[in-house]
C-alpha atoms as a PDB file:
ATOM      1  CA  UNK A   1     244.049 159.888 -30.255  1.00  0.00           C
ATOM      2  CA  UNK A   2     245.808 162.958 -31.409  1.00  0.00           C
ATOM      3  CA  UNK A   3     249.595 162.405 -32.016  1.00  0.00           C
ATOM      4  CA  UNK A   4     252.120 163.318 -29.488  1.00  0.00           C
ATOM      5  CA  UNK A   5     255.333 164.770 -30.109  1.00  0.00           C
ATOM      6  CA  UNK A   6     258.738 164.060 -28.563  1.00  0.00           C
ATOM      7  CA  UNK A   7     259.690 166.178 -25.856  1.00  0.00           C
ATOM      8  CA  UNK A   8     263.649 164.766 -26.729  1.00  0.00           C
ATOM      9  CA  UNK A   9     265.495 163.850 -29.599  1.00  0.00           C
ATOM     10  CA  UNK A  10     267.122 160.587 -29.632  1.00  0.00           C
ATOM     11  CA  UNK A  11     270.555 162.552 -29.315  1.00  0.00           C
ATOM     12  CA  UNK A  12     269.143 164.688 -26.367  1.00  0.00           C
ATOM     13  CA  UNK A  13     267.729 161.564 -24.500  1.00  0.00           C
ATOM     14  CA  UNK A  14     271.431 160.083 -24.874  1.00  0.00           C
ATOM     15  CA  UNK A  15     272.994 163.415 -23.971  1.00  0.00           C
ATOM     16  CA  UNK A  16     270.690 163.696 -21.113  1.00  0.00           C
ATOM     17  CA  UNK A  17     271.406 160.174 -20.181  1.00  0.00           C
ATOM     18  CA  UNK A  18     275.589 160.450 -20.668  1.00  0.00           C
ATOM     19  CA  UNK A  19     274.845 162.905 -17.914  1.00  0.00           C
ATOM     20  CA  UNK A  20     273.338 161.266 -15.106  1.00  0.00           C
ATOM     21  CA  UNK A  21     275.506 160.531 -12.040  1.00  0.00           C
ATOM     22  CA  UNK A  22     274.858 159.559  -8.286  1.00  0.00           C
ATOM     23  CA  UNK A  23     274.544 161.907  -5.780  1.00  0.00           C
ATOM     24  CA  UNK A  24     274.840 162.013  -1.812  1.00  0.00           C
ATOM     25  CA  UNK A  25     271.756 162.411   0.062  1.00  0.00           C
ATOM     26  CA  UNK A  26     273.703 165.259   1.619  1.00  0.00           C
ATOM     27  CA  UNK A  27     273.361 167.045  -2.016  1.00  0.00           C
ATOM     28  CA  UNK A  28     269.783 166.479  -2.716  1.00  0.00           C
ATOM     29  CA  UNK A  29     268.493 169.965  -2.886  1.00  0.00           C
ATOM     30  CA  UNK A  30     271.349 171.115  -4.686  1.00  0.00           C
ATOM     31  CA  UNK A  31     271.538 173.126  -7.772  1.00  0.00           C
ATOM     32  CA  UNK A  32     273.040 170.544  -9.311  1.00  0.00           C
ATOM     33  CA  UNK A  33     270.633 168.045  -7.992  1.00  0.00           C
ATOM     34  CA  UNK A  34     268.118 170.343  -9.745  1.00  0.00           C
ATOM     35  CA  UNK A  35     269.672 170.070 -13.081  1.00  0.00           C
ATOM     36  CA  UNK A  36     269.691 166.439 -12.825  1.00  0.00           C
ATOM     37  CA  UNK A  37     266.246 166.072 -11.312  1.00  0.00           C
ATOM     38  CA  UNK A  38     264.707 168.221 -14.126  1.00  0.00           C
ATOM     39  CA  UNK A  39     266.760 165.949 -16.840  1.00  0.00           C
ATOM     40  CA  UNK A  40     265.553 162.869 -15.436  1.00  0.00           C
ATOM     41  CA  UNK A  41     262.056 164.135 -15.441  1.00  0.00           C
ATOM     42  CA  UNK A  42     262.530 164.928 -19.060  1.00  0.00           C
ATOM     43  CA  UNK A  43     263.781 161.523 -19.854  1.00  0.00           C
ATOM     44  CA  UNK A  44     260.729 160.097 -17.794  1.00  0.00           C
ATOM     45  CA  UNK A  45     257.986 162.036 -19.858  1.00  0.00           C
ATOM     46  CA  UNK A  46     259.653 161.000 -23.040  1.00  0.00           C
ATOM     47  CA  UNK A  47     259.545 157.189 -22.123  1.00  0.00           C
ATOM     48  CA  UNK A  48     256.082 157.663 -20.789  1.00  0.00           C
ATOM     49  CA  UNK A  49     255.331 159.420 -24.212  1.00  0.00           C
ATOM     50  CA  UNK A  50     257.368 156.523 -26.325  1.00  0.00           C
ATOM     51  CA  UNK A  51     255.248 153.982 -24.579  1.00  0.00           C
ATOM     52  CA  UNK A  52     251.883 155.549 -24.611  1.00  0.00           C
ATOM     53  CA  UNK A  53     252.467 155.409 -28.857  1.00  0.00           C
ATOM     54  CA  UNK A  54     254.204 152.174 -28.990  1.00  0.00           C
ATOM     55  CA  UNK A  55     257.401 154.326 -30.592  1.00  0.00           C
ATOM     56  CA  UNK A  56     260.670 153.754 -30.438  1.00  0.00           C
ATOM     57  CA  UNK A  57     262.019 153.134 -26.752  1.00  0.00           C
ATOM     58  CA  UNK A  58     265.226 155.360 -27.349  1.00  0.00           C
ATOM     59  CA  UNK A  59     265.174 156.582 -23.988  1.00  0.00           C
ATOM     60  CA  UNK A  60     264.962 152.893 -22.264  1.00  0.00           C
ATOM     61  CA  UNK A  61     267.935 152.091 -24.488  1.00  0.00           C
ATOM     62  CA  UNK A  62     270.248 154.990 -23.337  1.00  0.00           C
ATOM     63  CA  UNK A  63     269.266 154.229 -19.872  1.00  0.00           C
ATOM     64  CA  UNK A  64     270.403 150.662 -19.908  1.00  0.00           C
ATOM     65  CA  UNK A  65     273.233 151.901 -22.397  1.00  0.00           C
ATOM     66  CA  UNK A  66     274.875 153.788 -19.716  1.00  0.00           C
ATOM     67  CA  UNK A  67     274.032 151.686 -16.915  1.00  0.00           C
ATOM     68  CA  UNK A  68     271.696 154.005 -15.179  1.00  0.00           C
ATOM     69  CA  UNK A  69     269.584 151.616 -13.693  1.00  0.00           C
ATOM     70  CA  UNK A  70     272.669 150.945 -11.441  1.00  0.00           C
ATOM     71  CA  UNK A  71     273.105 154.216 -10.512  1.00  0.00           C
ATOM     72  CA  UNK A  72     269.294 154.575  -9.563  1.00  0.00           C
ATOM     73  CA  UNK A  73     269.525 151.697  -7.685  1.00  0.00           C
ATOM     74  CA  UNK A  74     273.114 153.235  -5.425  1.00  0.00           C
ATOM     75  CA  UNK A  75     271.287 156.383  -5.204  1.00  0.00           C
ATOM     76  CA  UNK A  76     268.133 154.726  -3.725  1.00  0.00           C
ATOM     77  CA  UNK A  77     270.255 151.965  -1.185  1.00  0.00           C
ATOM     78  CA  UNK A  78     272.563 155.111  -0.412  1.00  0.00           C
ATOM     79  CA  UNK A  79     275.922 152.775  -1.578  1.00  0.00           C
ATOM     80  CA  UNK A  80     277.307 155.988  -3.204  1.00  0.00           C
END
């Protein structure tokens, strides 16, 4: 298997991370929505990448580092 190289940095995929917030459904389709779609799309290749070589999870930390699996879960039971 040929090697794969990070899409992120581990200071990008904390960056990207830091950023994350909650969002109204009444936003989705926003420009900002965008940017944060696109970032968490990012973050989701790089995990998928980290795991398909066994690396480092650096992006599963951040995630749980800032609590984002909280936020996913607001956004998705619309409690924001």
């Amino acid at each position: 298997m040929a090697a794969i190289a990070n899409t992120l940095s581990v200071f990008e995929a904390q960056a990207y991370a830091k950023m994350v917030a909650p969002f109204r459904v009444r936003e989705v389709g926003s420009k900002a929505w965008m940017r944060q779609h696109n970032i968490v799309e990012q973050l989701n290749i790089q995990a998928h990448q980290n795991a398909l070589t066994k690396h480092d999870e650096f992006v599963v930390e951040a995630i749980l580092g800032y609590d984002l699996v909280r936020v996913g879960t607001r956004v998705r039971v619309g409690l924001r």
